[in-house]
C-alpha atoms as a PDB file:
ATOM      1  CA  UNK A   1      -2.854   8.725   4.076  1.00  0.00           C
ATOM      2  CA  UNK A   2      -3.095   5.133   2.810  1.00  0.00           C
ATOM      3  CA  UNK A   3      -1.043   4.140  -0.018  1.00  0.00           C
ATOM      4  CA  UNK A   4      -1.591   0.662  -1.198  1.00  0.00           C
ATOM      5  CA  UNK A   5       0.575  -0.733  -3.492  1.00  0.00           C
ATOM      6  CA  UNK A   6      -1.322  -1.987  -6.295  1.00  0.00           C
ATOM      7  CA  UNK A   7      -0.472  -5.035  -9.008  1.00  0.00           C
ATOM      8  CA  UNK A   8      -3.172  -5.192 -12.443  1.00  0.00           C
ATOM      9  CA  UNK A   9      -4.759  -8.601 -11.937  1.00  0.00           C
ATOM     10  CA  UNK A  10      -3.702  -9.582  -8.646  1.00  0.00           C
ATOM     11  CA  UNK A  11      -5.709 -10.370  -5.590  1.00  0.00           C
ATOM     12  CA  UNK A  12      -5.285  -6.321  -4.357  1.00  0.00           C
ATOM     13  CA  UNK A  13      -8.341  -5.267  -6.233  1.00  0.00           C
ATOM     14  CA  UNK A  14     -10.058  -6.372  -3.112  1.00  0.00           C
ATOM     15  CA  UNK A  15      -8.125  -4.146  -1.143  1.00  0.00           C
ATOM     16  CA  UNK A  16      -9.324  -1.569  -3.726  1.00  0.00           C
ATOM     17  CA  UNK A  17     -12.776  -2.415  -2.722  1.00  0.00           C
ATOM     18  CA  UNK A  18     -11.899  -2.244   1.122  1.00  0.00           C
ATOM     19  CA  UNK A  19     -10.512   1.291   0.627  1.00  0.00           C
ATOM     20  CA  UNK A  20     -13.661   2.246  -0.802  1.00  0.00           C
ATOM     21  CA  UNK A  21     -16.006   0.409   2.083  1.00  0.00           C
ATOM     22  CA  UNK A  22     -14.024   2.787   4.236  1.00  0.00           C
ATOM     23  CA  UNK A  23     -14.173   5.976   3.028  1.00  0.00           C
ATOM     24  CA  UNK A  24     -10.702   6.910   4.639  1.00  0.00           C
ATOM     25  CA  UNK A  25      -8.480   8.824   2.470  1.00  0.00           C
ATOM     26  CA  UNK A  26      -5.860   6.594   0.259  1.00  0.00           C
ATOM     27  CA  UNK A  27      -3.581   6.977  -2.929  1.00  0.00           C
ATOM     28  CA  UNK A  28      -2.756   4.118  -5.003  1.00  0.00           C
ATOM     29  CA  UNK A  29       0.941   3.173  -6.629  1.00  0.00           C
ATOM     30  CA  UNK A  30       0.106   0.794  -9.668  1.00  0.00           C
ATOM     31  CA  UNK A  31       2.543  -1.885 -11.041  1.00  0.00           C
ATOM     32  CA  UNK A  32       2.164  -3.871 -14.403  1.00  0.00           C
ATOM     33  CA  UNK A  33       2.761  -7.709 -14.561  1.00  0.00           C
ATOM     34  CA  UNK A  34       5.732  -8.553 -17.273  1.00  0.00           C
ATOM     35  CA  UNK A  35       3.826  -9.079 -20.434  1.00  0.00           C
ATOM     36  CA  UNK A  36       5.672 -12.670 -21.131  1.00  0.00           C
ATOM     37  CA  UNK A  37       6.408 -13.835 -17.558  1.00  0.00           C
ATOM     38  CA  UNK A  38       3.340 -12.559 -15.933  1.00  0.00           C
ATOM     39  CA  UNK A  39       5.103 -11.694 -12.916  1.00  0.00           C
ATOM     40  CA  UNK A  40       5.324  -8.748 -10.990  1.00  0.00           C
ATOM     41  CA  UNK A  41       8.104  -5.820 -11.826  1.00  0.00           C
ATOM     42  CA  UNK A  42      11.459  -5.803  -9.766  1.00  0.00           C
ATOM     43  CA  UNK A  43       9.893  -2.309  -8.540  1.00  0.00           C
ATOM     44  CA  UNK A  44       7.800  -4.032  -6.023  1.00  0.00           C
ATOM     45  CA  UNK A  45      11.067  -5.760  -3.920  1.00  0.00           C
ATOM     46  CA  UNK A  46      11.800  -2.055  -2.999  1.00  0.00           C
ATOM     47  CA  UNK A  47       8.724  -1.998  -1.117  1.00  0.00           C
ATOM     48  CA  UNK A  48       8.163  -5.284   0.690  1.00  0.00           C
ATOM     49  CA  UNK A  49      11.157  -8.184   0.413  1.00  0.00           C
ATOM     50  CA  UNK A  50       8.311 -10.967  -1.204  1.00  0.00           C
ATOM     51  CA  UNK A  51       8.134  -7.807  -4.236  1.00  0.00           C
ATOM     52  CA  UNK A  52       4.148  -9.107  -4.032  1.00  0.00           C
ATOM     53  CA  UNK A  53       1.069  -6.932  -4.028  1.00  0.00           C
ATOM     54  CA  UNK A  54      -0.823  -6.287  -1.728  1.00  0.00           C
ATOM     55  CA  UNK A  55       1.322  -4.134   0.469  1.00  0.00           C
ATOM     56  CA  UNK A  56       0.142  -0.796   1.863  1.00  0.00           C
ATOM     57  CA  UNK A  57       2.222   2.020   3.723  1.00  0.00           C
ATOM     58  CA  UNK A  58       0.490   3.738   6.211  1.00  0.00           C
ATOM     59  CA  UNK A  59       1.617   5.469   9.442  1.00  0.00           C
ATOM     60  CA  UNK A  60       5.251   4.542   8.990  1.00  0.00           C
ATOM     61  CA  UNK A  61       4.276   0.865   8.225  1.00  0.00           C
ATOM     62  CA  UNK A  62       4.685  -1.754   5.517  1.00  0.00           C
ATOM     63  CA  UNK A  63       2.242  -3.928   5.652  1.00  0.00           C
ATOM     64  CA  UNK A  64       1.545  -7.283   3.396  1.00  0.00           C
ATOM     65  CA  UNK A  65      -0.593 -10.352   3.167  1.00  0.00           C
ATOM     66  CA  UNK A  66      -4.393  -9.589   1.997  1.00  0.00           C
ATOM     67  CA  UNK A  67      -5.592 -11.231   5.477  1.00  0.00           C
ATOM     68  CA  UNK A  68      -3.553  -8.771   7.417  1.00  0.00           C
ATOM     69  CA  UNK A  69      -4.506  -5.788   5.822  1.00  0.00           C
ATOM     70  CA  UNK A  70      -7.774  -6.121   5.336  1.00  0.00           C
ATOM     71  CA  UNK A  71      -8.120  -7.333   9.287  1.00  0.00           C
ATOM     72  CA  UNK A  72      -5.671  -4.513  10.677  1.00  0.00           C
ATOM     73  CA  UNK A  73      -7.701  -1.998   8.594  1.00  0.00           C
ATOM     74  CA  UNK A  74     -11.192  -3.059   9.139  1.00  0.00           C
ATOM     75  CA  UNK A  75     -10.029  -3.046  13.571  1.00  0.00           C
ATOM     76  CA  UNK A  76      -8.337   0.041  12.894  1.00  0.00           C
ATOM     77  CA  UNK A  77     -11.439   1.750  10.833  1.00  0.00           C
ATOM     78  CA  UNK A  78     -14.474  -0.179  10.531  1.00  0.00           C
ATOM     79  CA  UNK A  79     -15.117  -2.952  13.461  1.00  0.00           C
ATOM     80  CA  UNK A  80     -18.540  -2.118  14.144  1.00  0.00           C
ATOM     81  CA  UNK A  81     -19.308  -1.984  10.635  1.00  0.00           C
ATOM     82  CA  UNK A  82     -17.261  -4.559   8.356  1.00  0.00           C
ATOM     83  CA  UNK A  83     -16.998  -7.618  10.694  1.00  0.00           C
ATOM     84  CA  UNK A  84     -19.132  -8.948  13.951  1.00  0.00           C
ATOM     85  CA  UNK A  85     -18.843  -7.877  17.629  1.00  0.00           C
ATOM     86  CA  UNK A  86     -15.434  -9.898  18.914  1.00  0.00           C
ATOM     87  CA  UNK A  87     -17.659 -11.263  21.908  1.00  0.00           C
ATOM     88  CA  UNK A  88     -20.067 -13.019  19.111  1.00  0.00           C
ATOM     89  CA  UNK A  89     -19.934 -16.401  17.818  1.00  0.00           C
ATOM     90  CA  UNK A  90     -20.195 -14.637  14.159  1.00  0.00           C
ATOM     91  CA  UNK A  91     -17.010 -12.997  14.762  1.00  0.00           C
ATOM     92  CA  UNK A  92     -14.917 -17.186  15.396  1.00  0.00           C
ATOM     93  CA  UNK A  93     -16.861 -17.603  11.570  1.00  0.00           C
ATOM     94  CA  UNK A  94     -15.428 -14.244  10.792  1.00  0.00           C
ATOM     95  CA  UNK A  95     -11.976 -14.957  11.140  1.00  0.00           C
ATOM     96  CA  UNK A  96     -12.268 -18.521   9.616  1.00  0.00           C
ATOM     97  CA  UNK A  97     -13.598 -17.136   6.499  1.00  0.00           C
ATOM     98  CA  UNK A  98     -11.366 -13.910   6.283  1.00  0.00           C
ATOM     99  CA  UNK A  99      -8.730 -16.733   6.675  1.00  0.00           C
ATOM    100  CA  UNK A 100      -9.963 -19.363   4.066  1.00  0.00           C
ATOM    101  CA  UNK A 101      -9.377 -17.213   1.561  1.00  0.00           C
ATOM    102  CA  UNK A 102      -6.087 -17.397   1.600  1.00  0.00           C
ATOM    103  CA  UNK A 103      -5.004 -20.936   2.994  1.00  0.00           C
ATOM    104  CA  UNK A 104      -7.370 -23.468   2.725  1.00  0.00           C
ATOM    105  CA  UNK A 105      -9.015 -21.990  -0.697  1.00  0.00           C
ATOM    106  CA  UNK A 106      -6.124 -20.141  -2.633  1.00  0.00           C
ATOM    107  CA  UNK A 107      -3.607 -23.555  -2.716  1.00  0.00           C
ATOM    108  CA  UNK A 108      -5.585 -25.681  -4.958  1.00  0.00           C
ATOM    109  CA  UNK A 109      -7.321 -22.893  -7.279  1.00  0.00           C
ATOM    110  CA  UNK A 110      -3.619 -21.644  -8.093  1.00  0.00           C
ATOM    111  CA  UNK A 111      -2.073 -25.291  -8.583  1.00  0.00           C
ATOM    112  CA  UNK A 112      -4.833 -25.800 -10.831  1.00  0.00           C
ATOM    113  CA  UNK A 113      -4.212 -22.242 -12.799  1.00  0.00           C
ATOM    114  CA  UNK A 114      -0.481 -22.830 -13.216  1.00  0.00           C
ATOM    115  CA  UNK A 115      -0.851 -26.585 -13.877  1.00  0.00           C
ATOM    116  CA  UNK A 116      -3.243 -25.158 -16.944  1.00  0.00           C
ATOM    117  CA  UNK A 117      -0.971 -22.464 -17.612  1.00  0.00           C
ATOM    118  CA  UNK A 118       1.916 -24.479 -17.693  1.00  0.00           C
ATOM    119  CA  UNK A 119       0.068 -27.059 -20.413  1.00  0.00           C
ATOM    120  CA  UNK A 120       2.396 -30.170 -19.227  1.00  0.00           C
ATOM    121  CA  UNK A 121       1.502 -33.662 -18.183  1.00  0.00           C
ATOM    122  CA  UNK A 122       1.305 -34.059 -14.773  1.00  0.00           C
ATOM    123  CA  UNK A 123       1.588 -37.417 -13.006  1.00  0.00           C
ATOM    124  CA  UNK A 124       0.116 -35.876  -9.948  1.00  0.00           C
ATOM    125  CA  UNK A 125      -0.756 -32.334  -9.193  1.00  0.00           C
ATOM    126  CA  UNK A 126      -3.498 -31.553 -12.208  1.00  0.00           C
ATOM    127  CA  UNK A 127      -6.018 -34.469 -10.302  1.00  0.00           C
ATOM    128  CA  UNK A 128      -4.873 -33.086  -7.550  1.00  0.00           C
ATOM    129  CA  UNK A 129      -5.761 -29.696  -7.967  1.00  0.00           C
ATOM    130  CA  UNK A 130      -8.845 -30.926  -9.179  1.00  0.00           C
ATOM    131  CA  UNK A 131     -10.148 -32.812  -6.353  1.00  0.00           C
ATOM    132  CA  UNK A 132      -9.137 -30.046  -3.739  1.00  0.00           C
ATOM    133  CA  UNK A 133     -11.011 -27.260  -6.344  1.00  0.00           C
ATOM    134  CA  UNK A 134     -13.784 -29.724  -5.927  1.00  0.00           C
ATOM    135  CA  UNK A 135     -13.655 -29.946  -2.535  1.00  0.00           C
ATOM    136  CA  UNK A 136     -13.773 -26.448  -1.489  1.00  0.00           C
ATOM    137  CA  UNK A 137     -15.671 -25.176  -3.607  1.00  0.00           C
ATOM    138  CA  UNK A 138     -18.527 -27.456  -2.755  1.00  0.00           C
ATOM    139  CA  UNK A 139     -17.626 -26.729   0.899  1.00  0.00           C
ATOM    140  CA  UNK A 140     -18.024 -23.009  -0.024  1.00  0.00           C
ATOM    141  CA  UNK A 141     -21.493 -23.436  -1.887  1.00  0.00           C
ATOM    142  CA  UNK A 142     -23.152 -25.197   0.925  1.00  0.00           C
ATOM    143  CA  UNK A 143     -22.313 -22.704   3.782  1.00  0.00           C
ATOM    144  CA  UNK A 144     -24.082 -20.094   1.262  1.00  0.00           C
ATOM    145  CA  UNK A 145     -26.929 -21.979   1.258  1.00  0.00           C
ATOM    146  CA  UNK A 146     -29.826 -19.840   2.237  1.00  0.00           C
ATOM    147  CA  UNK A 147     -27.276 -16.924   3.175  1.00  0.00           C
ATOM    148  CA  UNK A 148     -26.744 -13.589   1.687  1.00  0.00           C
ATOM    149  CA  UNK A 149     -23.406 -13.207   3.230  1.00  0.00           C
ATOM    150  CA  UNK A 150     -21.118 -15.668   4.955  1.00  0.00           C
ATOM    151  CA  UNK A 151     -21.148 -13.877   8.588  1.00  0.00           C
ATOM    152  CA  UNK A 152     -24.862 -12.323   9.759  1.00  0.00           C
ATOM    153  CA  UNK A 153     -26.723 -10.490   7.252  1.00  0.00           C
ATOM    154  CA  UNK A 154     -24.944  -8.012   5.712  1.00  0.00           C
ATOM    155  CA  UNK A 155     -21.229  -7.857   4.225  1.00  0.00           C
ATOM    156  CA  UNK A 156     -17.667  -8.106   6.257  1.00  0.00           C
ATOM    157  CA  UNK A 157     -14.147  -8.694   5.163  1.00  0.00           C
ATOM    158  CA  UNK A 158     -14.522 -11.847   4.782  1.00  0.00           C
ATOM    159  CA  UNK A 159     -16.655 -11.385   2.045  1.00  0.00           C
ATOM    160  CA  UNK A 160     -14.118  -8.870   0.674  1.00  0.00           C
ATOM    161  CA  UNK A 161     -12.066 -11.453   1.014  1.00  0.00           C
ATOM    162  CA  UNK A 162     -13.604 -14.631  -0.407  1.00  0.00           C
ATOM    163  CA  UNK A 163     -14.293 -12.209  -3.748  1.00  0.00           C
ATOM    164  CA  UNK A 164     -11.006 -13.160  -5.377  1.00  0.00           C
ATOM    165  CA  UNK A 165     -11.621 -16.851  -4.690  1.00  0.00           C
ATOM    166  CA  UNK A 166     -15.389 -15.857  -6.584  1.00  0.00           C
ATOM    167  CA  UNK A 167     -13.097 -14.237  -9.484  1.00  0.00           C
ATOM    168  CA  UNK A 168     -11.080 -17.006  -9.692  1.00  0.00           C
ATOM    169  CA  UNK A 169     -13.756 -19.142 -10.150  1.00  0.00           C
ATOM    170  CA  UNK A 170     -15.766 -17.299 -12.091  1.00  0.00           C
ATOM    171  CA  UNK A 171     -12.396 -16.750 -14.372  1.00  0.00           C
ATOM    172  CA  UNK A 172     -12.658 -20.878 -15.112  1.00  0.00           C
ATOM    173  CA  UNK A 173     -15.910 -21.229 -15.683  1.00  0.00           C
ATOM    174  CA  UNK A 174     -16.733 -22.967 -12.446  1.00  0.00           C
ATOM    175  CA  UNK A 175     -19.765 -20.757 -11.561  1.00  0.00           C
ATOM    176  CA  UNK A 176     -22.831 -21.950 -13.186  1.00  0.00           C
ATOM    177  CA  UNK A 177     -21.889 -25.189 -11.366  1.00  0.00           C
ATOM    178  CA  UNK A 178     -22.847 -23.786  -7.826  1.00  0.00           C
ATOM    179  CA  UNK A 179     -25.775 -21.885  -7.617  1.00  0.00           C
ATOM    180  CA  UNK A 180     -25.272 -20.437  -4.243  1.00  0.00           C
ATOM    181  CA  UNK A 181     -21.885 -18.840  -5.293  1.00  0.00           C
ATOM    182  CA  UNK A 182     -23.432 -17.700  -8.295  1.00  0.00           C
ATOM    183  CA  UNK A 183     -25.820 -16.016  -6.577  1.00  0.00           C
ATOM    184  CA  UNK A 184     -23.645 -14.410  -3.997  1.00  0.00           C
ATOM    185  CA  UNK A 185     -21.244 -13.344  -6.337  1.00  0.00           C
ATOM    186  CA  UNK A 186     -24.138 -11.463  -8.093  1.00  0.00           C
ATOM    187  CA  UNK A 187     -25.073  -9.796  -4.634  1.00  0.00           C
ATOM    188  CA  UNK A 188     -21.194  -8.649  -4.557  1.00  0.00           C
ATOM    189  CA  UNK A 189     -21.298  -7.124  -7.694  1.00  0.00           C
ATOM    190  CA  UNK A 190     -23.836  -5.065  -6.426  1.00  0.00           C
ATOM    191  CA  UNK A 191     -22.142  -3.051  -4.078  1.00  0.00           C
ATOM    192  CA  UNK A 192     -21.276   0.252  -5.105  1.00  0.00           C
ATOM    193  CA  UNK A 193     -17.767   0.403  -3.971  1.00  0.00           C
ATOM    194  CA  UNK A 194     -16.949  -3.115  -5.504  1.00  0.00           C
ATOM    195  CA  UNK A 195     -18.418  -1.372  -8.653  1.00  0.00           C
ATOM    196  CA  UNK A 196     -16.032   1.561  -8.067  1.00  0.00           C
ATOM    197  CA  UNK A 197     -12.895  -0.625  -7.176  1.00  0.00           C
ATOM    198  CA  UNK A 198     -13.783  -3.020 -10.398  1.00  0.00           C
ATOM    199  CA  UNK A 199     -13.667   0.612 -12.469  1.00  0.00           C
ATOM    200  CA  UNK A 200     -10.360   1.760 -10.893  1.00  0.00           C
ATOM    201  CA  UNK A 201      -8.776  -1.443 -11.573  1.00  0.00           C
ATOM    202  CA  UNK A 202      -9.587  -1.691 -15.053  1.00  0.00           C
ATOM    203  CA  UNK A 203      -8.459   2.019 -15.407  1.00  0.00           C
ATOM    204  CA  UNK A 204      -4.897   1.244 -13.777  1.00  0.00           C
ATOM    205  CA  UNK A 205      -4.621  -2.230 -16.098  1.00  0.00           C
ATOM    206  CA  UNK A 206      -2.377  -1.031 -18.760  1.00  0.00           C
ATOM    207  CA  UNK A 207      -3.036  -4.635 -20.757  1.00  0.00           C
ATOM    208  CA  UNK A 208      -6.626  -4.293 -21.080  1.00  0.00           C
END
């Protein structure tokens, strides 16, 4: 049995979503963000060090990062479904993507959410932020272009994975501005089991 460790409005409702894609058996242990503070509940150290979500237990493992997880899990259960034969040239764009999410993408869409959060004058990070946001995401739109998914035709993990960086766009308004993204976030959305994680999230979110 899987047990992910789950944290309301974090990036583990994709892991949700992987879960579901898999169809392999899994329990989930929610956690609520501190009201004020926004961060995650000391509950979470006692699981993983970081006390971050994602982190699932499984087979006497703890494992963390979203890129991790959703890689280990999709080799361990689904590697002839949810990503490209290893011996393809799909599978090098695989791993870039299924990697993006989380370096090249997450930096400057977080510096620009706590540099709005935070409501200061900055003297360099909010232009920053805002060129990089820029950047990528235009980078991001154009390799959609005349795509359905990022990798071959049909969805992998890395579109599992570049759904948060979709939410967090989407969350700022940036969406109408890039009409591939729109578009493929629309195809997401249409996937059953992103329809069922999207329910069990909002179920387990104790501040909606």
């Amino acid at each position: 049995m899987i047990t992910l460790h789950h944290l309301n409005k974090s990036r583990s409702k994709r892991i949700i979503w992987l879960l579901e894609e898999l169809g392999q058996p899994y329990q989930i242990k929610s956690y609520q963000r501190d009201s004020q503070t926004f961060l995650a509940p000391p509950e979470l150290k006692q699981i993983h060090p970081l006390g971050k979500s994602p982190v699932i237990e499984m087979d006497g493992q703890v494992i963390a990062e979203s890129g991790a997880i959703t890689e280990y899990l999709i080799e361990k259960y689904a590697a002839d479904t949810l990503a490209p034969a290893r011996d393809s040239a799909d599978y090098v764009d695989y791993l870039q993507w299924l990697h993006f999410a989380e370096s090249s993408a997450m930096l400057p869409l977080l510096l620009r959410m706590f540099v709005q959060k935070d409501g200061c004058k900055t003297n360099f990070l909010e232009g920053y932020a805002a060129i990089e946001v820029s950047k990528i995401s235009h980078y991001f739109n154009d390799m959609l272009a005349g795509k359905t998914y990022l990798v071959t035709d049909k969805l992998t993990g890395a579109d599992i994975m570049m759904s948060f960086v979709v939410e967090l766009l989407a969350n700022s308004g940036d969406l109408e501005k890039f009409e591939h993204i729109q578009r493929y976030a629309t195809q997401l959305s249409q996937h059953a089991a992103w329809v069922k994680a999207s329910e069990i999230e909002k179920q387990l979110d104790a501040s909606v």
